[in-house]
N, C-alpha and C. Protein backbone atom coordinates (compact mmCIF):
# COMPACT_ATOMS: atom_id res chain seq x y z
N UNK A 1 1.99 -24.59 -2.19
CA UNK A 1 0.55 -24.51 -2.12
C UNK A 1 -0.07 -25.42 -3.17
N UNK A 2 -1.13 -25.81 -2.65
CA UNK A 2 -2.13 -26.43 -3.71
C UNK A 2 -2.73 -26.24 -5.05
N UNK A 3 -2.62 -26.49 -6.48
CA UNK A 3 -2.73 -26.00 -7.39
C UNK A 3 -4.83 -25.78 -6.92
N UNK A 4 -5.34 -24.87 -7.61
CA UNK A 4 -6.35 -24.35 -7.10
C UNK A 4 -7.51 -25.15 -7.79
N UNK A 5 -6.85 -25.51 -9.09
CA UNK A 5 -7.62 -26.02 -10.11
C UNK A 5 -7.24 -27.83 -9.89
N UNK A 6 -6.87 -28.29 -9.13
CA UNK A 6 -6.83 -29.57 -8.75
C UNK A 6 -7.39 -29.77 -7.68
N UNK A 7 -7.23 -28.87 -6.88
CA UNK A 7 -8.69 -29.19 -5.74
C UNK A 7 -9.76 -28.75 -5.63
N UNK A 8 -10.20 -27.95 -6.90
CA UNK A 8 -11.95 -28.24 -7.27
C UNK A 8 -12.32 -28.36 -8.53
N UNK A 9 -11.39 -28.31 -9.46
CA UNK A 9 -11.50 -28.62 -10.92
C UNK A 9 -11.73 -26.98 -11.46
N UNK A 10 -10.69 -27.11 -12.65
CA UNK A 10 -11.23 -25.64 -13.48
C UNK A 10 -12.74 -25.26 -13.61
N UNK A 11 -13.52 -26.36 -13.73
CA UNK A 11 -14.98 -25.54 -13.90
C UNK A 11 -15.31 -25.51 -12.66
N UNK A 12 -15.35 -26.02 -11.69
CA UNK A 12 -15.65 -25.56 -10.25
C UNK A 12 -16.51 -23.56 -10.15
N UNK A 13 -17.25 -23.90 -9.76
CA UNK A 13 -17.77 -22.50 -9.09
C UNK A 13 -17.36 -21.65 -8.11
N UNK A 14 -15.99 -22.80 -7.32
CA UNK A 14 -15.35 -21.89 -5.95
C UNK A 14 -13.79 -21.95 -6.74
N UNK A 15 -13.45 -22.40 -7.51
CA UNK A 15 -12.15 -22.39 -8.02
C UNK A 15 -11.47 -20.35 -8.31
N UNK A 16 -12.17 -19.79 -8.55
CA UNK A 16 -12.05 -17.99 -8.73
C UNK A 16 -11.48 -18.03 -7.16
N UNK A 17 -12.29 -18.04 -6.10
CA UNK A 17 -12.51 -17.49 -4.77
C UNK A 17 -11.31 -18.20 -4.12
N UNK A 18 -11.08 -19.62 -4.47
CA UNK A 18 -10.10 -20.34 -4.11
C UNK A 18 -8.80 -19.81 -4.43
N UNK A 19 -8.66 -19.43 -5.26
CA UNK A 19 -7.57 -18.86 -6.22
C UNK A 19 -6.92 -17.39 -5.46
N UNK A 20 -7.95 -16.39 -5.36
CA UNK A 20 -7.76 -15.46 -4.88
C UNK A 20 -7.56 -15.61 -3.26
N UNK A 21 -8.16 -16.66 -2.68
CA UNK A 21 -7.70 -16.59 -1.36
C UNK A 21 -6.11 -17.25 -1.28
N UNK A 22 -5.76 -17.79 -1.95
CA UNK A 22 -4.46 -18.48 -2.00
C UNK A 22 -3.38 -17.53 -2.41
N UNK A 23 -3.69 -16.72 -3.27
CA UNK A 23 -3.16 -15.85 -3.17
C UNK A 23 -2.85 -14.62 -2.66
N UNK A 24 -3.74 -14.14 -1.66
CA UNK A 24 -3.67 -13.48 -0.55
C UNK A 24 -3.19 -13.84 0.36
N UNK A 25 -3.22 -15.33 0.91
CA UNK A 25 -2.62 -16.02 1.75
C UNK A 25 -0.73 -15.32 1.12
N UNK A 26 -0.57 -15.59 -0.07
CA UNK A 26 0.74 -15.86 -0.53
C UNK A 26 1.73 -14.49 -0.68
N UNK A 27 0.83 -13.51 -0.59
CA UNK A 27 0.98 -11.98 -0.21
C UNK A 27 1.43 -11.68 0.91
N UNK A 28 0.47 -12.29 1.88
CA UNK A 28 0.36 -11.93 3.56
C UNK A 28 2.11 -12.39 4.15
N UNK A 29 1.87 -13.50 3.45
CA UNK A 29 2.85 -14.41 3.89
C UNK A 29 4.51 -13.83 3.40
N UNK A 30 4.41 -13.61 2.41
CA UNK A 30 5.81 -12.82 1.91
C UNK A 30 5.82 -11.71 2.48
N UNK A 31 4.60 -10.58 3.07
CA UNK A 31 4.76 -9.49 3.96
C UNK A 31 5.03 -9.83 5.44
N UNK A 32 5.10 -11.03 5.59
CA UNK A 32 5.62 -11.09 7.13
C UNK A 32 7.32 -11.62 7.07
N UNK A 33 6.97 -12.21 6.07
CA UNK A 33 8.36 -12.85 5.70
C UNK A 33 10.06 -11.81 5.73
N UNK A 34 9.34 -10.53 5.26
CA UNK A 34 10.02 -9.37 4.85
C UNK A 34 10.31 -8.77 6.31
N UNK A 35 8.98 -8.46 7.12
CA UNK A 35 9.57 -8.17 8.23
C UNK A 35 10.12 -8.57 9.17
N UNK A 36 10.08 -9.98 9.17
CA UNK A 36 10.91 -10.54 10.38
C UNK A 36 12.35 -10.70 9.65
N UNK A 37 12.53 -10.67 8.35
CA UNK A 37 14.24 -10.75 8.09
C UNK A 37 14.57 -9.31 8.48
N UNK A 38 14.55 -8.37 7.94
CA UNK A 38 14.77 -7.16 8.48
C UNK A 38 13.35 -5.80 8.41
N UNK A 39 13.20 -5.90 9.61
CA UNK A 39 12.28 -4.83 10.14
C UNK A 39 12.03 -3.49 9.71
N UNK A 40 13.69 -2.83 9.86
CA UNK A 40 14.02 -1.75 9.84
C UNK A 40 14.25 -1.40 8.47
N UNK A 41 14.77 -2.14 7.46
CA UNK A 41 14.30 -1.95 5.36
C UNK A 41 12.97 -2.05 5.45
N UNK A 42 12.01 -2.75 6.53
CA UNK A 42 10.59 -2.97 5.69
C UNK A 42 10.13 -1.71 6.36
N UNK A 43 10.57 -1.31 7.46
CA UNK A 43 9.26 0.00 7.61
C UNK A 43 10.09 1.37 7.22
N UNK A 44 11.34 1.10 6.58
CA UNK A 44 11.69 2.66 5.72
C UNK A 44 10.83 2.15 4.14
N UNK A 45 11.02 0.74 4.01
CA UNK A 45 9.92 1.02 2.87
C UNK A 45 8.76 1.27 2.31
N UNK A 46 7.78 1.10 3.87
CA UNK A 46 6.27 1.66 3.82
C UNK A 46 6.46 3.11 3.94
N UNK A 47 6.98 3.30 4.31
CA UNK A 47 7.36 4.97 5.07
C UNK A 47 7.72 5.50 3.66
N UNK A 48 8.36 5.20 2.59
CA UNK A 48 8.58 5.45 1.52
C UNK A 48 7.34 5.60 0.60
N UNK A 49 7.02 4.33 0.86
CA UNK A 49 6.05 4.19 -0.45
C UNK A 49 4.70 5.30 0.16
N UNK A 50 4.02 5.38 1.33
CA UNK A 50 3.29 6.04 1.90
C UNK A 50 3.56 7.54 1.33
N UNK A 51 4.63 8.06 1.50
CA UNK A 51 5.24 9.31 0.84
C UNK A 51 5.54 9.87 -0.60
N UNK A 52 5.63 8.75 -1.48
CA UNK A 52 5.00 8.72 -2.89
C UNK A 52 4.14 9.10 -3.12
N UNK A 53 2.84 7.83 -2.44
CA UNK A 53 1.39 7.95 -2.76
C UNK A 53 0.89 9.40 -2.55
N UNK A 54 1.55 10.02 -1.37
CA UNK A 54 0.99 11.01 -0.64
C UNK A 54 1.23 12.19 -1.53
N UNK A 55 2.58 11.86 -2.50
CA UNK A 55 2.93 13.41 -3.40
C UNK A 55 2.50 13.01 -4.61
N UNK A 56 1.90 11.52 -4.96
CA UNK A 56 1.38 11.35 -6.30
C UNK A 56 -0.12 11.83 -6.09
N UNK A 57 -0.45 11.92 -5.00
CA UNK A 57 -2.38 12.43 -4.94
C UNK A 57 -1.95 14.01 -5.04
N UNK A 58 -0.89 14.69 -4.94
CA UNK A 58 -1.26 15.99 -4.68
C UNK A 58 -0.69 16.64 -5.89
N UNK A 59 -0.12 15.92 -7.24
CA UNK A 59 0.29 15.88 -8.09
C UNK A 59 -0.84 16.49 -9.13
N UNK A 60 -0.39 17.59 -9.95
CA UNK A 60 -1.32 18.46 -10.64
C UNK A 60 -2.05 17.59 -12.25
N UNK A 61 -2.99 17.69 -12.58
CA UNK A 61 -3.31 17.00 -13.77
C UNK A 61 -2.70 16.29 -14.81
N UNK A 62 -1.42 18.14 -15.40
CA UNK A 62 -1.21 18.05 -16.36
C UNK A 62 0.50 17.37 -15.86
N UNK A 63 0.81 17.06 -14.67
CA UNK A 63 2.15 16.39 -14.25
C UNK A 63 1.71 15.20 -14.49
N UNK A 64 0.49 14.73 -13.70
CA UNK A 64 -0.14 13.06 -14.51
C UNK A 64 0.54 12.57 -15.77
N UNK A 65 -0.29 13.63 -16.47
CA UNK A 65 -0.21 13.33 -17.98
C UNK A 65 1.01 13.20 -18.51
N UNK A 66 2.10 13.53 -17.74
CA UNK A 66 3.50 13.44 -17.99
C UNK A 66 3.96 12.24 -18.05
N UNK A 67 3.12 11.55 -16.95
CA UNK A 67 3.94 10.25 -16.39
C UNK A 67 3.14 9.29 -16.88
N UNK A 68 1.93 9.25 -17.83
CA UNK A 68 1.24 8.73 -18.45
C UNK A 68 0.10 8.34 -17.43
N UNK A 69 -0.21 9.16 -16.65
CA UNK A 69 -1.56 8.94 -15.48
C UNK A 69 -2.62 9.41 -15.44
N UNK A 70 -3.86 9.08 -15.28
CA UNK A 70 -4.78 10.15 -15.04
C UNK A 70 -5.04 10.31 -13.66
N UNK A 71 -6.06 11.34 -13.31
CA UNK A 71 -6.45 11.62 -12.34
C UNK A 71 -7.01 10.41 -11.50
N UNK A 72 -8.18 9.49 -11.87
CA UNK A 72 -8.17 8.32 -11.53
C UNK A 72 -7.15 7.91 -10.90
N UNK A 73 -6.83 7.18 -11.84
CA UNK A 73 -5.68 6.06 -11.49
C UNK A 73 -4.91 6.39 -10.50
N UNK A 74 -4.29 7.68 -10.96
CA UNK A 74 -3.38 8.35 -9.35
C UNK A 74 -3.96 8.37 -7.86
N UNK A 75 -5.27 8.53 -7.85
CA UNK A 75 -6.47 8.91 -6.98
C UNK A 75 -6.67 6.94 -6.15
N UNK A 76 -6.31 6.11 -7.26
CA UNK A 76 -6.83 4.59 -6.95
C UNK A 76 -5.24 4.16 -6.61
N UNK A 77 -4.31 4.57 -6.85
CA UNK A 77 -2.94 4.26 -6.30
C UNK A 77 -2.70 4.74 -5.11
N UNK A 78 -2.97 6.04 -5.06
CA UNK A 78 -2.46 6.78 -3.95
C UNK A 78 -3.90 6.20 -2.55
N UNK A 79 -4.86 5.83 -2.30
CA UNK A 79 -5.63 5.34 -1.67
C UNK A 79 -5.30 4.20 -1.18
N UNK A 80 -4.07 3.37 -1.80
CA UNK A 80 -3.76 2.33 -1.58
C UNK A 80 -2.98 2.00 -0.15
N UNK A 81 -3.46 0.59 0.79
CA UNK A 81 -2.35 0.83 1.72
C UNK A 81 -1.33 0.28 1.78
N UNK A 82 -0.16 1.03 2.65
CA UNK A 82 1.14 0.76 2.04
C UNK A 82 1.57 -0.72 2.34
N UNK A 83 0.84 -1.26 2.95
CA UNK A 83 1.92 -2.53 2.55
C UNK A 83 0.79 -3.34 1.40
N UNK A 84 0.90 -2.70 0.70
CA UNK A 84 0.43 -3.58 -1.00
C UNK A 84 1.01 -2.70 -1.79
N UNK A 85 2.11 -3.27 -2.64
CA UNK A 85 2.64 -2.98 -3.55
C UNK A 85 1.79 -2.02 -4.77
């Protein structure tokens, strides 16, 4: 890929937006990448991670605080969808 800051210059005003789309591109792209090598590891691993999220939201305060979490954060993880890390 294109360095982001060579095709509009670091001070650029679209260089942020550029950046972040390139890197979403570079996300997308390693998530397809994953499933066409093997299918069947990538959807036991959403299926996994989905099942985390699902017992980290129902996870009691003071278990948070165990794992160094708050309520937040657990609440902004577990909302997450599973194919984003």
């Amino acid at each position: 890929m294109a360095n982001t800051q060579q095709m509009y210059g670091a001070g650029s005003p679209f260089a942020p937006l550029a950046y972040l789309l390139v890197e979403a591109t570079d996300a997308a792209l390693e998530g397809l990448r994953s499933i066409a090598v093997n299918p069947i590891a990538t959807l036991a691993q959403l299926q996994a991670r989905a099942e985390q999220r699902r017992r980290l939201a129902e996870m009691e305060d003071h278990l948070l605080a165990d794992i160094g979490l708050n309520r937040a954060e657990a609440d902004r993880e577990a909302k997450k969808p599973v194919w984003v890390a």
